[in-house]
Protein backbone atom coordinates (compact mmCIF):
# COMPACT_ATOMS: atom_id res chain seq x y z
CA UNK A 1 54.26 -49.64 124.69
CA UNK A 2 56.70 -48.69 122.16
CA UNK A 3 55.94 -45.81 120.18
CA UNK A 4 56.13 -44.83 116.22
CA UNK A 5 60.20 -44.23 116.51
CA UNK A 6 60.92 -47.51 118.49
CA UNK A 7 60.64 -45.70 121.75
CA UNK A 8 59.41 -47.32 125.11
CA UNK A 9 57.34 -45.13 127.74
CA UNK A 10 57.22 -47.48 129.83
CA UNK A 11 59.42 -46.14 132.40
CA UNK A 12 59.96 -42.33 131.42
CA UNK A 13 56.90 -40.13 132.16
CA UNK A 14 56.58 -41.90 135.50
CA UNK A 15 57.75 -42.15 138.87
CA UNK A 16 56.29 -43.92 141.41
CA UNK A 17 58.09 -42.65 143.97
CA UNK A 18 57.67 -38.81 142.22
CA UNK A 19 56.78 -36.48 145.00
CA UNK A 20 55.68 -32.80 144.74
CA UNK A 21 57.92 -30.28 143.57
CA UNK A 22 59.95 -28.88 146.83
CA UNK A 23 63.14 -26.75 145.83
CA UNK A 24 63.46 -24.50 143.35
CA UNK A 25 65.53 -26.13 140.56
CA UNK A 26 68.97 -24.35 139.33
CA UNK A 27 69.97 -24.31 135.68
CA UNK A 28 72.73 -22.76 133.84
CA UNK A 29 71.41 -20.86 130.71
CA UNK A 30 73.61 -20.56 128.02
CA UNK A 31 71.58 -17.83 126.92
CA UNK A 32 71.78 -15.75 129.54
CA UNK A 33 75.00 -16.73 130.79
CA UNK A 34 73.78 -17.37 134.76
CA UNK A 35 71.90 -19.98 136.32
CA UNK A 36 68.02 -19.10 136.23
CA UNK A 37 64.97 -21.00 139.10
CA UNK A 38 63.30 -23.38 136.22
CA UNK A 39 59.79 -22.27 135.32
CA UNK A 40 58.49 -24.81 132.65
CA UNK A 41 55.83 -22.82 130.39
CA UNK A 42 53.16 -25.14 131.82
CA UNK A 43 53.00 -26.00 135.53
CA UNK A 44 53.95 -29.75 135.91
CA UNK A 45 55.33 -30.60 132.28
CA UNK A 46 58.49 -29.99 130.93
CA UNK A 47 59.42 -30.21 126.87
CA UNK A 48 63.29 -31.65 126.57
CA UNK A 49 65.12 -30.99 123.01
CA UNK A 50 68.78 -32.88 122.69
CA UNK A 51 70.25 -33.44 119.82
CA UNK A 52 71.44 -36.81 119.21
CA UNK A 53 73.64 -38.59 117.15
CA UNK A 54 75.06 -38.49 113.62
CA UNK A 55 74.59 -42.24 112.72
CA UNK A 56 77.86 -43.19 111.02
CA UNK A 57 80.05 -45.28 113.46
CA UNK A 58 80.06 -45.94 117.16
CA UNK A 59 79.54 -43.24 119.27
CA UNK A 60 82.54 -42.52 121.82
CA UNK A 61 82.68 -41.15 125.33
CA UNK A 62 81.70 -37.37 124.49
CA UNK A 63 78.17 -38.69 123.28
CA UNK A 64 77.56 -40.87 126.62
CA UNK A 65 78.90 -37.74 128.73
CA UNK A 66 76.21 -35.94 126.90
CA UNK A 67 73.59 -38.28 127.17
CA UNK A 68 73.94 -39.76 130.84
CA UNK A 69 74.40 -35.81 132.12
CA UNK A 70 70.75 -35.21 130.49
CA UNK A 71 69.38 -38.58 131.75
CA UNK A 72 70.09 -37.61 134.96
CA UNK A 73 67.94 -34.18 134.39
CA UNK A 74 65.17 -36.50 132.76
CA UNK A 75 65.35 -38.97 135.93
CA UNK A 76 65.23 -35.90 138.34
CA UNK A 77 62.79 -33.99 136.84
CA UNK A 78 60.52 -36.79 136.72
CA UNK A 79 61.59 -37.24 140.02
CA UNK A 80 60.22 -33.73 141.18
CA UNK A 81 57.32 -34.59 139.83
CA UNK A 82 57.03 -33.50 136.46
CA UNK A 83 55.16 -35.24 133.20
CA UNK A 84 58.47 -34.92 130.94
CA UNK A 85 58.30 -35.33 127.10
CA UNK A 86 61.76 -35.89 126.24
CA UNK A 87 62.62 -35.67 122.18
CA UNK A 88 66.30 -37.20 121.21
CA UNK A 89 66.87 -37.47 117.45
CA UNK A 90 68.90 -39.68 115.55
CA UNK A 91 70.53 -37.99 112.10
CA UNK A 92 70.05 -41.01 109.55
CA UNK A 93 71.10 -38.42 106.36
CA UNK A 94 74.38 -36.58 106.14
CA UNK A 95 77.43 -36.10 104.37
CA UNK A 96 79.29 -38.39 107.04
CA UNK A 97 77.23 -41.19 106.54
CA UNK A 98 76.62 -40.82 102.89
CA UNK A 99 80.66 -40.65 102.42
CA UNK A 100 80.93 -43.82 105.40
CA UNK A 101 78.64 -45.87 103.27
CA UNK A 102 80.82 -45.36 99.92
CA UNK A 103 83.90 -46.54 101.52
CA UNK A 104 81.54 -49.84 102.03
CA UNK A 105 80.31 -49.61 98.47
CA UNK A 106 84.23 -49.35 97.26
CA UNK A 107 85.60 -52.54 99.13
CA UNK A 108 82.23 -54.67 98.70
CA UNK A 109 79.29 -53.43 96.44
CA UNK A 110 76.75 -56.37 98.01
CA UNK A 111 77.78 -54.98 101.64
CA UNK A 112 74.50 -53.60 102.95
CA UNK A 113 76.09 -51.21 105.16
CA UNK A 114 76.91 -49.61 101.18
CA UNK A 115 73.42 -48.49 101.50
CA UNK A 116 73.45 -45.02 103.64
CA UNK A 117 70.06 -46.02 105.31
CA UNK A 118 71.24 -49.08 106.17
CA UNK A 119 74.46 -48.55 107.32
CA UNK A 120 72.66 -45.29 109.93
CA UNK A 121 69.97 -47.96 110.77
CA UNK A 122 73.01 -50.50 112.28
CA UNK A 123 74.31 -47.87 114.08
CA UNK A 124 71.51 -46.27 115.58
CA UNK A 125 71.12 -49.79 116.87
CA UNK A 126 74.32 -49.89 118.47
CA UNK A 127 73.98 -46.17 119.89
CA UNK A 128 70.91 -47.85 121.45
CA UNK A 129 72.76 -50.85 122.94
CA UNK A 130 75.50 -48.04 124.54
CA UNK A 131 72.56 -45.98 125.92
CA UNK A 132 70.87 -49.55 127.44
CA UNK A 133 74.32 -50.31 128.98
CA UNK A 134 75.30 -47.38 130.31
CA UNK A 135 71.66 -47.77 131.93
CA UNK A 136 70.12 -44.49 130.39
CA UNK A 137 66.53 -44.46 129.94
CA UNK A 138 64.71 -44.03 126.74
CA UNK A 139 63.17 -40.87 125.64
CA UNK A 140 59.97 -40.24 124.91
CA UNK A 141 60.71 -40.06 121.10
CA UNK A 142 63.91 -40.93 118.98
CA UNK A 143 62.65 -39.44 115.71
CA UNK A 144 65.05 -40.02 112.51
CA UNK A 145 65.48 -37.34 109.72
CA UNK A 146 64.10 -39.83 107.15
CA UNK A 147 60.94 -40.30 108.26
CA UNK A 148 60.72 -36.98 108.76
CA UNK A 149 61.36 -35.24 105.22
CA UNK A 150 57.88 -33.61 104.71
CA UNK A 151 58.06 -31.91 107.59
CA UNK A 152 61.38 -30.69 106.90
CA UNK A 153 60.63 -29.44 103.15
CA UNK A 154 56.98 -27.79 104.90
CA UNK A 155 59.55 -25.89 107.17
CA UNK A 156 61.95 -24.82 104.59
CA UNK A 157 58.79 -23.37 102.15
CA UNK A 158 57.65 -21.27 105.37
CA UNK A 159 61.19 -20.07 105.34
CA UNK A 160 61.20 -19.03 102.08
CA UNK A 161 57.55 -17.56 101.81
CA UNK A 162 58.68 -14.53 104.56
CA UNK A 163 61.96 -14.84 102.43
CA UNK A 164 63.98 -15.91 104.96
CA UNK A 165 65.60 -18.01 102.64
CA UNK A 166 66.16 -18.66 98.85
CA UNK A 167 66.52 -20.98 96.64
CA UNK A 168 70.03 -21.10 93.81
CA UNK A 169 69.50 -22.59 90.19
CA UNK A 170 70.76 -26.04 91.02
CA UNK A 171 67.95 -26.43 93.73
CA UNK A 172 70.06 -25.65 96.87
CA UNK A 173 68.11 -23.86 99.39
CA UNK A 174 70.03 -21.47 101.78
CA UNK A 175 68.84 -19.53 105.17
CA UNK A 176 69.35 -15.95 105.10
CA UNK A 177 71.23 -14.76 108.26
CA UNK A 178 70.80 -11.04 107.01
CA UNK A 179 67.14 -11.91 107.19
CA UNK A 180 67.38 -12.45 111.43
CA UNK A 181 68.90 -9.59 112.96
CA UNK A 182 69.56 -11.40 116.21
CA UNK A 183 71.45 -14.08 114.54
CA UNK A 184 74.74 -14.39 117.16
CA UNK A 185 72.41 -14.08 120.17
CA UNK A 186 73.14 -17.05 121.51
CA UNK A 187 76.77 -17.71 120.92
CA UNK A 188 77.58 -14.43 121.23
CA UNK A 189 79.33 -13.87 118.05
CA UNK A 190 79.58 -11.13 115.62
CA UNK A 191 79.54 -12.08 111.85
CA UNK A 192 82.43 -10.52 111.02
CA UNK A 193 84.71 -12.09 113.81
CA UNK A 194 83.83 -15.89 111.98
CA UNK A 195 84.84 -14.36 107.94
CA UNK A 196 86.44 -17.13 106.76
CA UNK A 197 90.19 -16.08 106.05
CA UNK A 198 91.89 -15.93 102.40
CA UNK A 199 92.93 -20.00 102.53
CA UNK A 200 89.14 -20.48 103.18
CA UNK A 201 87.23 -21.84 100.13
CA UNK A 202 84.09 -19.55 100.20
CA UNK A 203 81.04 -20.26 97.85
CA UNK A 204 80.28 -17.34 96.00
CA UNK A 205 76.35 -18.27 94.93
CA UNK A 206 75.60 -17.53 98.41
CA UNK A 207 74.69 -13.95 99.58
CA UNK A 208 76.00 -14.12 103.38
CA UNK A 209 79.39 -16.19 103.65
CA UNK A 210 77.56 -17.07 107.03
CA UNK A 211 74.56 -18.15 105.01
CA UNK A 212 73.54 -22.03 105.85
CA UNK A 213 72.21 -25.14 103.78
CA UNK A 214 68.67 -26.02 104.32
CA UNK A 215 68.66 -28.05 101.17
CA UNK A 216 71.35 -30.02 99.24
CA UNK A 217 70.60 -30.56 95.39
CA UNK A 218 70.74 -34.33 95.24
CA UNK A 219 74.32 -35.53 93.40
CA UNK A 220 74.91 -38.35 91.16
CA UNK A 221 74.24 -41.87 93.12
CA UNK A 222 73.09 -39.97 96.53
CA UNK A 223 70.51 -40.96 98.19
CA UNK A 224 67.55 -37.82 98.16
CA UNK A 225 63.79 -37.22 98.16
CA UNK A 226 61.34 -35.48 95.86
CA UNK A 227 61.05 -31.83 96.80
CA UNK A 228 59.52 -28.69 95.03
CA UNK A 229 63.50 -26.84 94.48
CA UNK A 230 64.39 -30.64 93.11
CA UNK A 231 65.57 -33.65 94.38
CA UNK A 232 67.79 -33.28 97.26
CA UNK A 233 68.07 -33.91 101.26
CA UNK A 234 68.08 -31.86 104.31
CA UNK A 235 70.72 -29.87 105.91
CA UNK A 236 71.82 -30.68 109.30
CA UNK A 237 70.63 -27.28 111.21
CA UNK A 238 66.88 -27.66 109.44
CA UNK A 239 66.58 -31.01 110.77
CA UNK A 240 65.96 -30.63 114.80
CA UNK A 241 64.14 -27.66 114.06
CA UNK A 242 61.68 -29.25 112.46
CA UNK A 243 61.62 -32.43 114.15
CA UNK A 244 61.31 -30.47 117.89
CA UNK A 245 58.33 -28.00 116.28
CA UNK A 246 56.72 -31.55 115.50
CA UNK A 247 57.37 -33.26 118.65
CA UNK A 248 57.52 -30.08 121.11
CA UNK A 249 55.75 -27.18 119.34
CA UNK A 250 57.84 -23.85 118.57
CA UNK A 251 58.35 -23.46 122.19
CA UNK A 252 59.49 -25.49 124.84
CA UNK A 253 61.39 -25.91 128.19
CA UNK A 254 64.88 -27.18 127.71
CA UNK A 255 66.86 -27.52 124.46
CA UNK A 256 70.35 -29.25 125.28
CA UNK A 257 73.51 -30.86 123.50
CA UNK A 258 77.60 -30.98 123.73
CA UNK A 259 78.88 -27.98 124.34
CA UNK A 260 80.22 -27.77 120.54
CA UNK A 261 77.08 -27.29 119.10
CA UNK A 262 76.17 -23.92 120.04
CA UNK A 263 77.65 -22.84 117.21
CA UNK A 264 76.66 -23.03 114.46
CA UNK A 265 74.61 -25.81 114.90
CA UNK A 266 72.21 -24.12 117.75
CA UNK A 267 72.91 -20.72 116.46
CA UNK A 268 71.51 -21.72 113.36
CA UNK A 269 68.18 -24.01 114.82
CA UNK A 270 67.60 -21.09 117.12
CA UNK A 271 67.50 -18.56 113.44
CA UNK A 272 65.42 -20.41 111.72
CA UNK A 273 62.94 -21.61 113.97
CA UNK A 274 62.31 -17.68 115.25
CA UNK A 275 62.30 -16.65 111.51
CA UNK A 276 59.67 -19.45 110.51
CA UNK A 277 57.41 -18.88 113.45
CA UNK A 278 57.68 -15.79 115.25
CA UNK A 279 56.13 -17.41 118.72
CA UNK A 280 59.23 -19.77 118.76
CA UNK A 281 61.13 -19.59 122.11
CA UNK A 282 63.20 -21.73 124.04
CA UNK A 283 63.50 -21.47 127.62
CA UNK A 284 66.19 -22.82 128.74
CA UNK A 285 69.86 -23.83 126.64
CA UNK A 286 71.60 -26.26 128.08
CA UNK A 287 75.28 -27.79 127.00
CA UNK A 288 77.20 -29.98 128.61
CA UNK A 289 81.41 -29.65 128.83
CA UNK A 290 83.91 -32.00 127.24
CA UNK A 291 85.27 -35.01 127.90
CA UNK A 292 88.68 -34.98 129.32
CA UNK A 293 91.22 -37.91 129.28
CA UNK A 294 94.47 -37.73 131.01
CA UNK A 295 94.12 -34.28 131.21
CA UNK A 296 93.38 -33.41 127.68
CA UNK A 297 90.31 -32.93 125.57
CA UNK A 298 89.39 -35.77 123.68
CA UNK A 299 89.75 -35.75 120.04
CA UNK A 300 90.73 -38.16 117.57
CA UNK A 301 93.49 -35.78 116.04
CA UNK A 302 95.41 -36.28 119.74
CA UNK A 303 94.78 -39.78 119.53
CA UNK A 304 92.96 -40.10 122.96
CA UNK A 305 89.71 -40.82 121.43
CA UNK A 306 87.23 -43.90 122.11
CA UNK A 307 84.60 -45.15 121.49
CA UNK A 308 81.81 -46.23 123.98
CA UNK A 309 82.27 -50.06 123.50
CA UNK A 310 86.09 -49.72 123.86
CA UNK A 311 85.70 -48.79 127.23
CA UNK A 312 82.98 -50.95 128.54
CA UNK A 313 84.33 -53.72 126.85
CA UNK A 314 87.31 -53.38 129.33
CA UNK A 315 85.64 -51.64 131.93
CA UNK A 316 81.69 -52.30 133.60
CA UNK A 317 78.91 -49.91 131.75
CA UNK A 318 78.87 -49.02 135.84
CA UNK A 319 82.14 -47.22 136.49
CA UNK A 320 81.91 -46.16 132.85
CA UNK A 321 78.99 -44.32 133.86
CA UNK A 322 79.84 -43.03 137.33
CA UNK A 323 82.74 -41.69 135.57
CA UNK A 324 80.54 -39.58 133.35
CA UNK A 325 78.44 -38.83 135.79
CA UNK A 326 81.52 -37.62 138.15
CA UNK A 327 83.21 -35.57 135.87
CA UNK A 328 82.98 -31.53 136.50
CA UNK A 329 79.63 -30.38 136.59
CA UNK A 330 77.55 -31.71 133.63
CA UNK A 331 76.18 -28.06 132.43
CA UNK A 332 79.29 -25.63 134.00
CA UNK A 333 82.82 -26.45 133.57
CA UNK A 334 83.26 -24.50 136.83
CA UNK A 335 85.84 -26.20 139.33
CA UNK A 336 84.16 -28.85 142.16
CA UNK A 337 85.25 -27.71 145.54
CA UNK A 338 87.19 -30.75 146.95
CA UNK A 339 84.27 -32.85 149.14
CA UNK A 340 84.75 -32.71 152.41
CA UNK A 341 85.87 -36.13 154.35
CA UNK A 342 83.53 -37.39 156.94
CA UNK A 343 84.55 -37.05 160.61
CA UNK A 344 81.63 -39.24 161.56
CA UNK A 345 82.80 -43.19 162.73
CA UNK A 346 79.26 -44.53 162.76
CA UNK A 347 75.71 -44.26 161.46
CA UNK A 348 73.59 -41.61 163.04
CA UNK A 349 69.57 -41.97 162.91
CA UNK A 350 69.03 -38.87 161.44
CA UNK A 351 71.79 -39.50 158.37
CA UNK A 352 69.26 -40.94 155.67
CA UNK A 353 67.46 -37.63 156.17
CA UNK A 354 70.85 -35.17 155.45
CA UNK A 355 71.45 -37.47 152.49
CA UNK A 356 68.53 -36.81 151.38
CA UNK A 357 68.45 -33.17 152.00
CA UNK A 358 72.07 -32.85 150.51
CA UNK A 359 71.32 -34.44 147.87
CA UNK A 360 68.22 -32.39 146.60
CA UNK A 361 70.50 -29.69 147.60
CA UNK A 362 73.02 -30.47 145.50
CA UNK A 363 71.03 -31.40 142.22
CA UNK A 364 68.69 -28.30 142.52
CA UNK A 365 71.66 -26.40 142.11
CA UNK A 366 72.23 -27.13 138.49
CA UNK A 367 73.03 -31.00 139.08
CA UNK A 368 76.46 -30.91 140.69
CA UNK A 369 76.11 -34.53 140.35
CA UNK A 370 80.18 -34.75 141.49
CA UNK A 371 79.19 -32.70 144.51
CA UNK A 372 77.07 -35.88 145.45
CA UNK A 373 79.33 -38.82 144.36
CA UNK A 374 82.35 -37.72 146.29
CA UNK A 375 80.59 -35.51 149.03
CA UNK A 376 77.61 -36.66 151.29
CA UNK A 377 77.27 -40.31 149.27
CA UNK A 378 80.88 -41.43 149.80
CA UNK A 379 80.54 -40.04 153.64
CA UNK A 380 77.27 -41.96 154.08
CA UNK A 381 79.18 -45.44 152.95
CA UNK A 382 82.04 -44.26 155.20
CA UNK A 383 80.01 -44.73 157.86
CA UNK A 384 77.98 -47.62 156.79
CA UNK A 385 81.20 -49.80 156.61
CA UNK A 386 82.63 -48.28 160.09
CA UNK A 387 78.97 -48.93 161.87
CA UNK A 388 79.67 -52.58 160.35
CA UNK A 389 82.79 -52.94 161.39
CA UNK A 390 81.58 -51.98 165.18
CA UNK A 391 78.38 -53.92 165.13
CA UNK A 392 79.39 -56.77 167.35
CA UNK A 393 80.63 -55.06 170.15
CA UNK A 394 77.51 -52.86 170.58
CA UNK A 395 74.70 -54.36 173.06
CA UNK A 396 71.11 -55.59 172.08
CA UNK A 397 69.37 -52.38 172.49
CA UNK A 398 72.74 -50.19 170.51
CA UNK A 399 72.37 -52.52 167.65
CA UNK A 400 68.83 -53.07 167.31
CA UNK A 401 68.50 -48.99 167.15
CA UNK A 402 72.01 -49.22 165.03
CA UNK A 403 69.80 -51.96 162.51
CA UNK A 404 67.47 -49.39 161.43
CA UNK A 405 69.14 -46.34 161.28
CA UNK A 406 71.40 -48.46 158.88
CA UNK A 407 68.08 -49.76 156.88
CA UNK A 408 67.34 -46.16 156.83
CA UNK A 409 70.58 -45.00 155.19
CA UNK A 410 70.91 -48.25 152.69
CA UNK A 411 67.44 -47.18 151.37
CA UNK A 412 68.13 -43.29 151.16
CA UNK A 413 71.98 -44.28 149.24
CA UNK A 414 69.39 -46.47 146.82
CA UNK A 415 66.84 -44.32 146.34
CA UNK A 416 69.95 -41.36 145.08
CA UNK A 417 71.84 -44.42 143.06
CA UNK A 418 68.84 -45.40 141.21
CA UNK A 419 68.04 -41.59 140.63
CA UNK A 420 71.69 -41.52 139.13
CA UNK A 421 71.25 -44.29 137.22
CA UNK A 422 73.81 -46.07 138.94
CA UNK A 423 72.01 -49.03 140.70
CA UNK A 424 72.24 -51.94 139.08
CA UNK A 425 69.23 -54.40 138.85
CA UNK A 426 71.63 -57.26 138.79
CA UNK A 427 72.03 -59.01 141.89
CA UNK A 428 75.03 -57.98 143.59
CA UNK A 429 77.39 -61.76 143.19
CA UNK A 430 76.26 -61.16 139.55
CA UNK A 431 77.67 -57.48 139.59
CA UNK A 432 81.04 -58.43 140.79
CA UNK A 433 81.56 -61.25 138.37
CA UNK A 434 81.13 -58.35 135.75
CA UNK A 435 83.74 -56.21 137.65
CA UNK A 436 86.19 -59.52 137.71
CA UNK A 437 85.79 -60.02 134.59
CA UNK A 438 86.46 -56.50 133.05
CA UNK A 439 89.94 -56.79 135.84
CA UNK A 440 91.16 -59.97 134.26
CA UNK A 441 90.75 -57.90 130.29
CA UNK A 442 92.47 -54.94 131.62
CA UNK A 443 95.54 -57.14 133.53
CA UNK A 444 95.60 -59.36 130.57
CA UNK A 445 95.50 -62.09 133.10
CA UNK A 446 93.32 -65.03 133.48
CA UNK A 447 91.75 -66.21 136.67
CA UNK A 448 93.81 -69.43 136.99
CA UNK A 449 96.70 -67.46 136.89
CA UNK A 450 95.57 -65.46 139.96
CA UNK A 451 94.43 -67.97 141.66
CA UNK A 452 97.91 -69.42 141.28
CA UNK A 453 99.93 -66.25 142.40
CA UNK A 454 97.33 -66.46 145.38
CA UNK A 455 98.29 -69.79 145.85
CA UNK A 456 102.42 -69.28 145.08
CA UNK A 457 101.31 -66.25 148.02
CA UNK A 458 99.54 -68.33 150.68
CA UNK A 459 102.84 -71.24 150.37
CA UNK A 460 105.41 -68.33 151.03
CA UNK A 461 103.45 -66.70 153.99
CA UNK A 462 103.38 -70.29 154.92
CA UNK A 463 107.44 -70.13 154.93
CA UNK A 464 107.33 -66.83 156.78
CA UNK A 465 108.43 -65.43 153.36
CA UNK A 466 106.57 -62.14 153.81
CA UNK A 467 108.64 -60.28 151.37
CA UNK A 468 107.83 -62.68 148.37
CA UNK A 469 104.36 -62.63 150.03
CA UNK A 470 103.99 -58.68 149.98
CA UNK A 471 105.93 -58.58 146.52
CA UNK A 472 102.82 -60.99 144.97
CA UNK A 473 100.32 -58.69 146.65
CA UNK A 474 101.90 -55.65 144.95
CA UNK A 475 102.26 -56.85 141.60
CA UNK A 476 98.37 -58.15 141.62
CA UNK A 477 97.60 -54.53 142.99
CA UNK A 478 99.52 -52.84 140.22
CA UNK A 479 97.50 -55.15 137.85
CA UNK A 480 94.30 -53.98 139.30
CA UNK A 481 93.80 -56.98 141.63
CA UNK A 482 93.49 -56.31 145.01
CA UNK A 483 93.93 -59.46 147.45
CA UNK A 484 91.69 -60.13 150.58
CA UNK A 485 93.16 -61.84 153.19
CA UNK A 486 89.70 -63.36 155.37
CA UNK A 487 88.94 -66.14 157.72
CA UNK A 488 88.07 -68.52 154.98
CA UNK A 489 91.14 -67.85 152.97
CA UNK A 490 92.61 -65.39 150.56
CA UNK A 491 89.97 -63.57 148.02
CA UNK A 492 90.15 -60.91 145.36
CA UNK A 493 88.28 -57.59 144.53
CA UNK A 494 88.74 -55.47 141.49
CA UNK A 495 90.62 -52.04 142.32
CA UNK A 496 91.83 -48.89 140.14
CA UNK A 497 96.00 -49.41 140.49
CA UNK A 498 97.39 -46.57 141.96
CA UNK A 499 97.81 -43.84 140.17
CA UNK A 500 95.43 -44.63 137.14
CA UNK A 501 92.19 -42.73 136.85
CA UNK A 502 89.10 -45.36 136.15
CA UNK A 503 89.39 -44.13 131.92
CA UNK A 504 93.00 -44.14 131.59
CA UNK A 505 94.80 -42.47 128.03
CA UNK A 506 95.51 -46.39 127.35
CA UNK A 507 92.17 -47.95 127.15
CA UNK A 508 92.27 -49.49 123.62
């Protein structure tokens, strides 16, 4: 059943195959700089915080590294057994899309993406379409600032009734940072260090320089609501503050987002929810590194910036999201050991078990999801494919015993694919069309003209021409087409050209 904010439940506070809670789980807390055991504040129920999107355009790859690296700690700590509320708000009011939805207004008035509500309501769709994609489950609750103004202005008059705040002649509201002596706790930084310098337009109304919005007097055509310092809309910081007290209470488990919010954006939630209610505590801050592409940060100033639906419209939501999922530790950007290649040449009964074990090893120890991708999982279909490859040679009673322990091992790799979000419920012939059709977008190729090269191949290894024959296999493989030669005849599989990472710096 879909809740008030469009949310299903259907398949996020439960786990049928939840177990009880074994090993101690590992997080890193930016708070405290070290990883911490997770205690929730009540035994079996966790409270998740992250901040979600500014609804103004499509989101790009730094929002889905965010958001699959805390739907994998919503999948496994449902998965350990916890009843896990998990809040993720969409920002339908700012200055981004206020300013998005003029440039609308300028080229076509009767545009309804003119209207700011509008034009954040399309795009929270969209975000919602890149979440389904990329396979990440709905949270609990997907509140949006606008239907959430009265508790934002009730916050704000708490704030300044223990004058924590105050209130200029034009009806902005501002928080007092003088007024919260631990302001910086959390970002560790010292007021003076960020004083803007001389080429730095400072308001002077304000009595900190560090001193943040709450409320923004409304201007002439802007969209704003009825409050008692005049008409006007939230600030950003005010906004998950009050929408996680409603949701979560004051205090909860986990409270996560990009690393580039904890400051000031998390600085300044973590301020003013302590000022308003002094009970307010967070146990746990989680962030999440960047997204780097060919070796540099993305950014749009660099020009190696995209979106979400540039890169699964070239590339399946799949890799997209293993990709995510692979990159260096979701919560540390601490460097991945290299993983270890397997030894092993076939299955051994007791493998599901270590995968398992491994696994739970590896993800109580603040989700090196990496550590599991390209360790123990990519040595447990290692030896899947060499058991395979050996099956008919082995006698009745070898490959009867060989049978299960590979059932075994296929339903273990499942169970920690699914867990990962990266088990598709698409039947596998389905699957691969996807993959061969994302190959045939990147090559720019169609898939007559493969099947013709594979043809133009199979008449020159007919001629004993094997060096036009290996030159056609190499220019498919540089295209990302990678031939199979079988009994039946000549097939092809989808592969990452040599020397190309899967989200390459020429995706567009």
């Amino acid at each position: 059943m879909a809740d008030e904010n469009g949310s299903s439940n259907s398949n996020s506070n439960s786990n049928s195959n939840s177990t009880s809670i074994r090993l101690p789980l590992m997080l890193y807390n930016t708070m405290t700089k070290k990883k911490e055991v997770f205690v929730p504040k009540f035994p079996g129920e966790v409270r998740m915080y992250v901040c979600g999107v500014t609804a103004y355009d499509y989101s790009h790859i730094g929002h889905a590294r965010a958001y699959v690296a805390f739907d994998v700690l919503y999948r496994y700590l449902n998965q350990l057994g916890y009843n896990v509320t998990y809040v993720r708000n969409f920002t339908d009011v700012d200055d981004k899309i206020i300013n998005r939805a003029n440039e609308y207004k300028v080229k076509d008035p009767d545009n309804p993406l003119s209207d700011p509500l509008k034009l954040s309501d399309h795009y929270c769709a969209e975000f919602l379409k890149d979440m389904d994609d990329l396979q990440c489950l709905r949270p609990s609750h997907q509140p949006r600032v606008s239907d959430n103004i009265e508790e934002i202005i009730e916050m704000i008059g708490e704030l300044i009734k223990k004058d924590c705040a105050y209130c200029l002649n034009d009806g902005d509201v501002y928080f007092s940072v003088d007024k919260f002596e631990r302001y910086g706790m959390l970002s560790n930084r010292n007021l003076e260090d960020n004083r803007p310098g001389e080429r730095v337009s400072v308001d002077h109304r304000k009595r900190n320089f560090a001193d943040f919005a709450l409320w923004k007097s409304a201007k002439p055509g802007e969209i704003s609501w009825p409050s008692p310092w005049g008409n006007g809309r939230p600030g950003w910081h005010i906004e998950c503050s009050a929408m996680s007290a409603k949701y979560l209470t004051y205090s909860f488990d986990i409270h996560g987002g990009g690393i580039d919010l904890i400051f000031p954006h998390h600085e300044n939630e973590l301020a003013q929810s302590c000022a308003a209610c002094e009970e307010a505590h967070i146990g746990y801050w989680m962030h999440n590194g960047f997204v780097n592409i060919n070796g540099e940060k993305m950014s749009k100033s660099t020009k190696n910036y995209f979106t979400i639906r540039q890169v699964t419209d070239r590339y399946h939501p799949l890799a997209t999201l293993q990709d995510c999922s692979d990159a260096v530790r979701p919560f540390q950007d601490n460097v991945n050991e290299k993983a270890k290649g397997s030894s092993k040449k076939t299955v051994q009964p007791s493998d599901a078990k270590k995968l398992k074990e491994d696994f739970e090893s590896k993800m109580g120890d603040d989700l090196h999801i990496a550590d599991v991708l390209k360790g123990s999982l990519q040595d447990a279909l290692k030896s899947i494919n060499n058991e395979l490859n050996g099956l008919k040679k082995k006698q009745k009673q070898q490959k009867l015993l060989a049978v299960q322990s590979l059932t075994e091992l296929e339903a273990a790799i499942r169970d920690v694919l699914e867990l990962l979000g990266l088990l598709s419920a698409s039947p596998y012939s389905e699957v691969l069309q996807q993959l061969k059709e994302k190959a045939l977008i990147r090559a720019e190729m169609t898939e007559d003209e493969v099947s013709r090269m594979i043809e133009e191949r199979a008449m020159a290894r007919k001629n004993n021409d094997f060096a036009k024959s290996d030159q056609i296999r190499s220019q498919l493989t540089a295209k990302g087409v990678s031939l199979m030669d079988l009994p039946t005849g000549t097939t092809w599989r989808p592969c990452v050209p040599e020397g190309k990472d899967q989200l390459s710096g020429n995706v567009p």
